[in-house]
C-alpha atoms as a PDB file:
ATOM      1  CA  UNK A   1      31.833  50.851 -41.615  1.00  0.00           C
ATOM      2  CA  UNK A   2      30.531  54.147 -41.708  1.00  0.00           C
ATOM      3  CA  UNK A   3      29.203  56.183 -44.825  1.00  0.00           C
ATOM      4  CA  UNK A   4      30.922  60.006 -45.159  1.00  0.00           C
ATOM      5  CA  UNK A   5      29.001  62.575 -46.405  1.00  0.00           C
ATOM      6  CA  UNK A   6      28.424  66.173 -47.191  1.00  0.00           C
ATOM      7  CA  UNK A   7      25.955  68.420 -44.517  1.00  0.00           C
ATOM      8  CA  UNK A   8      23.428  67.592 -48.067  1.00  0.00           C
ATOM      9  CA  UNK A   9      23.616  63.896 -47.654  1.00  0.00           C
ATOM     10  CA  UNK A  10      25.893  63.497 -50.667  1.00  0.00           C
ATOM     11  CA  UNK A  11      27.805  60.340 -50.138  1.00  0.00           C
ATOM     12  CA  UNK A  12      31.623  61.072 -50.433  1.00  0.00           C
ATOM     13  CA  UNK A  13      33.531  57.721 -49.018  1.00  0.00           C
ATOM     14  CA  UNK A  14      34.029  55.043 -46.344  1.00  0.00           C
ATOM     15  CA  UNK A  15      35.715  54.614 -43.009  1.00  0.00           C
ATOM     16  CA  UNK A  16      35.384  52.003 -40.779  1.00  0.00           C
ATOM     17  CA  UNK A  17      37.448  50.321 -38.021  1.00  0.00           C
ATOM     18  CA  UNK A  18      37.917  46.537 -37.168  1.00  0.00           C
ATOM     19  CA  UNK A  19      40.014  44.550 -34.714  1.00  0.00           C
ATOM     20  CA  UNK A  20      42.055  41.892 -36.465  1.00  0.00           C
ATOM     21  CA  UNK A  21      44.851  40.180 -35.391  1.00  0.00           C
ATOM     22  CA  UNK A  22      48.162  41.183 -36.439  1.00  0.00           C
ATOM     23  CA  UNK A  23      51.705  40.593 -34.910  1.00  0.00           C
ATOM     24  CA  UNK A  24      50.098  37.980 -32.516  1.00  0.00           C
ATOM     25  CA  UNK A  25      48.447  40.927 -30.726  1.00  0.00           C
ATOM     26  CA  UNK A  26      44.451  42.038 -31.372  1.00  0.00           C
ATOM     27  CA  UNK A  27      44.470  46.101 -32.072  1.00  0.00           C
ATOM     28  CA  UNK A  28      42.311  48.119 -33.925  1.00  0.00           C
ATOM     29  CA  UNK A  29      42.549  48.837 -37.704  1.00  0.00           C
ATOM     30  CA  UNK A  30      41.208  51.459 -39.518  1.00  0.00           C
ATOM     31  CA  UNK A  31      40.861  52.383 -43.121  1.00  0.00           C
ATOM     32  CA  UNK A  32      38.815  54.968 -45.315  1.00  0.00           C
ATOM     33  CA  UNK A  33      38.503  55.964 -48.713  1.00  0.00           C
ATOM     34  CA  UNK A  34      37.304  59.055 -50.406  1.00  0.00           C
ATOM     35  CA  UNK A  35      35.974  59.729 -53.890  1.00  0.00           C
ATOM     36  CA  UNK A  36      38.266  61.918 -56.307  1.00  0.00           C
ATOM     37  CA  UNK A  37      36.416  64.568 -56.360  1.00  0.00           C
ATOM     38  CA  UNK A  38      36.410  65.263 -52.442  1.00  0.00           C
ATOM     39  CA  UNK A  39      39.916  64.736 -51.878  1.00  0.00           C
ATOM     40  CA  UNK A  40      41.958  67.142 -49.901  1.00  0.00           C
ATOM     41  CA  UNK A  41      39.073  69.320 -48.466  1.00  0.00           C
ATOM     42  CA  UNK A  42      39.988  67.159 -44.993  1.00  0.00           C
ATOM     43  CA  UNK A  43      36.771  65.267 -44.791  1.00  0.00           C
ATOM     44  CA  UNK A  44      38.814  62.237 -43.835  1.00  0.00           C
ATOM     45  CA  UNK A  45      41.021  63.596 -41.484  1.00  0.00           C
ATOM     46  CA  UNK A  46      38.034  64.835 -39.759  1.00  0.00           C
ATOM     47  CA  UNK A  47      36.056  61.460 -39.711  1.00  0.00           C
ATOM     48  CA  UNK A  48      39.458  59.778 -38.545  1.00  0.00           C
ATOM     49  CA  UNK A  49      39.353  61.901 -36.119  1.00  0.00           C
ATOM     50  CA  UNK A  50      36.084  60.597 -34.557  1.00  0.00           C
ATOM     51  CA  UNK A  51      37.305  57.040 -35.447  1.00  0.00           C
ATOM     52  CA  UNK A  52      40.381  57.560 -32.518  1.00  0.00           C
ATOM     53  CA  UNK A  53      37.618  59.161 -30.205  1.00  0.00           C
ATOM     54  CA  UNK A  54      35.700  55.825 -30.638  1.00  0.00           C
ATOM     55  CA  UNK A  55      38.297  53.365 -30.357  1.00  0.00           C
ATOM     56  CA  UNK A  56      39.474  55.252 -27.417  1.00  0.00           C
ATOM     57  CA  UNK A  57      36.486  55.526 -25.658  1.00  0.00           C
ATOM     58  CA  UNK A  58      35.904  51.590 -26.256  1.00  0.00           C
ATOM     59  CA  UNK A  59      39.139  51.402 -23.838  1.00  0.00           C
ATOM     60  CA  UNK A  60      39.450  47.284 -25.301  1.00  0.00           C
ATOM     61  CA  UNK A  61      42.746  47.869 -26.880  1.00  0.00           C
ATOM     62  CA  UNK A  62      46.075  49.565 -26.833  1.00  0.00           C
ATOM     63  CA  UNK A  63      46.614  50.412 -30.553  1.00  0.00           C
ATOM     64  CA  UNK A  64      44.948  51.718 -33.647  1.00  0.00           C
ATOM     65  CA  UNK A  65      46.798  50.807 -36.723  1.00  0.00           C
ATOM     66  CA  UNK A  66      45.983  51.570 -40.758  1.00  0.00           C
ATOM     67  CA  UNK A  67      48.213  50.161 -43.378  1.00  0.00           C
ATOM     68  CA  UNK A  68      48.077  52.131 -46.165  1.00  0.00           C
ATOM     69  CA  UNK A  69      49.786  51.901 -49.640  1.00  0.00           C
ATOM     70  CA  UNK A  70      53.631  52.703 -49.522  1.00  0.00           C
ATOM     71  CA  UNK A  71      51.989  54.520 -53.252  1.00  0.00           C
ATOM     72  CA  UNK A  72      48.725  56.615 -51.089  1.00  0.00           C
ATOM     73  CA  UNK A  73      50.980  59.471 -49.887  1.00  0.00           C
ATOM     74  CA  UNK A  74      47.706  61.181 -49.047  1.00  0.00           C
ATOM     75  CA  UNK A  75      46.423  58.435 -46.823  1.00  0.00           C
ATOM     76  CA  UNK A  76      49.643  58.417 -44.275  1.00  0.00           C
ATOM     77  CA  UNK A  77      49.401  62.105 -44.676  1.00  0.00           C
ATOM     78  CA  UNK A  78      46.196  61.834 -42.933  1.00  0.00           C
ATOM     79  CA  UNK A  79      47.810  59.054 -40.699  1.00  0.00           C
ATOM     80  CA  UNK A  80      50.756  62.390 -39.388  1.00  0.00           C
ATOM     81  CA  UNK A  81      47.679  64.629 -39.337  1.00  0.00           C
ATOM     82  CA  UNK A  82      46.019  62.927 -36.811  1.00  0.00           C
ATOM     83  CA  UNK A  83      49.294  61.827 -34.355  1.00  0.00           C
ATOM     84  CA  UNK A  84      49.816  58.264 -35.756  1.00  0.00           C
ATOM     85  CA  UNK A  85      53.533  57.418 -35.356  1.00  0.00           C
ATOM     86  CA  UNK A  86      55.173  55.916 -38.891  1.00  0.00           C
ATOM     87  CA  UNK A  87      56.400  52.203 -37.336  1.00  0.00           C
ATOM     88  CA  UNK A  88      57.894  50.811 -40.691  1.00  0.00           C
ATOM     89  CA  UNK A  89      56.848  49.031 -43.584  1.00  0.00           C
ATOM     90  CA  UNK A  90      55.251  45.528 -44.061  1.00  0.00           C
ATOM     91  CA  UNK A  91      54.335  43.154 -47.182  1.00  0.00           C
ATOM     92  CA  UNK A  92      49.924  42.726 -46.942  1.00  0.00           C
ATOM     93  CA  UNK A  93      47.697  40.616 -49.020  1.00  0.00           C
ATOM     94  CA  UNK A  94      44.864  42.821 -50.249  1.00  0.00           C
ATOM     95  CA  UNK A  95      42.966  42.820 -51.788  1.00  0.00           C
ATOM     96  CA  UNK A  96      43.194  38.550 -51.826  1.00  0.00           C
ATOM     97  CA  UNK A  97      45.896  37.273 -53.691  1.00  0.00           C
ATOM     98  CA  UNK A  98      47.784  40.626 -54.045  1.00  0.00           C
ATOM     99  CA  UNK A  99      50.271  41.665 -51.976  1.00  0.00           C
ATOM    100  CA  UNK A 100      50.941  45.400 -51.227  1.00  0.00           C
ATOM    101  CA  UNK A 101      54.035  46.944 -49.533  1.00  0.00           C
ATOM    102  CA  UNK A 102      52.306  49.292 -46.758  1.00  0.00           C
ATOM    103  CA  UNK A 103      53.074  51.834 -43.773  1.00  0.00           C
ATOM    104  CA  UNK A 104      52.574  50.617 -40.634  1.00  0.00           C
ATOM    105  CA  UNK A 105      50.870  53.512 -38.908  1.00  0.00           C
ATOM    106  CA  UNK A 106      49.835  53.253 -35.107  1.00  0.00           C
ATOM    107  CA  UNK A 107      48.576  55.419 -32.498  1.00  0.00           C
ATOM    108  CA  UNK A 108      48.409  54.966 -28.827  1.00  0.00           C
ATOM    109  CA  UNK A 109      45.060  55.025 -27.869  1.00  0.00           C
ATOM    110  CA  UNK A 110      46.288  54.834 -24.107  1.00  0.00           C
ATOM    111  CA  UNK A 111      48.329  57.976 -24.376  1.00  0.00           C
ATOM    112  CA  UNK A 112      47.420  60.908 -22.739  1.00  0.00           C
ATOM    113  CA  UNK A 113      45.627  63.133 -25.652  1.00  0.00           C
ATOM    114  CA  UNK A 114      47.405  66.844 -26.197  1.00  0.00           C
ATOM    115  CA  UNK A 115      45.609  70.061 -24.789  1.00  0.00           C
END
């Protein structure tokens, strides 16, 4: 997990990436979350951007997923921003004992990056 903040040292979220199991295949996962206040000036799209140049560069695995809320239109808006293709919708428990209906985002972290 990494801490995201302004060039003052303000702290403004959280991103990190993981490699679970999901599907019976190991990819990475990624997630992030930024305070209210700091919304929509593209500091996540911007640190999810370095998250793809790190998975990448760690060559292990094909695929970086996140699964955000079916309800976070703003996090799969970040998901298109970046070149993560939409690949449906699935039921997750998080946090424990709570299940919420998510996007399945991926990107192919073995495709050959745009100009």
């Amino acid at each position: 997990m990494y801490r995201m903040a302004l060039p003052d040292g303000e702290a403004v979220g959280t991103i990190g990436w993981w490699a679970p199991e999901w599907q019976g295949e190991t990819g990475y996962e990624s997630g992030w979350h930024i305070l209210p206040g700091f919304q929509g000036r593209g500091i996540a799209v911007a640190a999810a951007r370095q998250i793809v140049a790190i998975t990448r560069a760690a060559g292990r695995y094909r695929w970086l997923c996140a699964f955000p809320s079916v309800d976070n239109p703003a996090s799969s808006a970040i998901c298109r921003r970046i070149g993560f293709e939409l690949a449906g919708e699935s039921d997750f428990e998080y946090p424990k004992g709570h299940l919420m209906r998510s996007n399945v985002w991926r990107l192919d972290l073995r495709a050959t990056q745009g100009g």
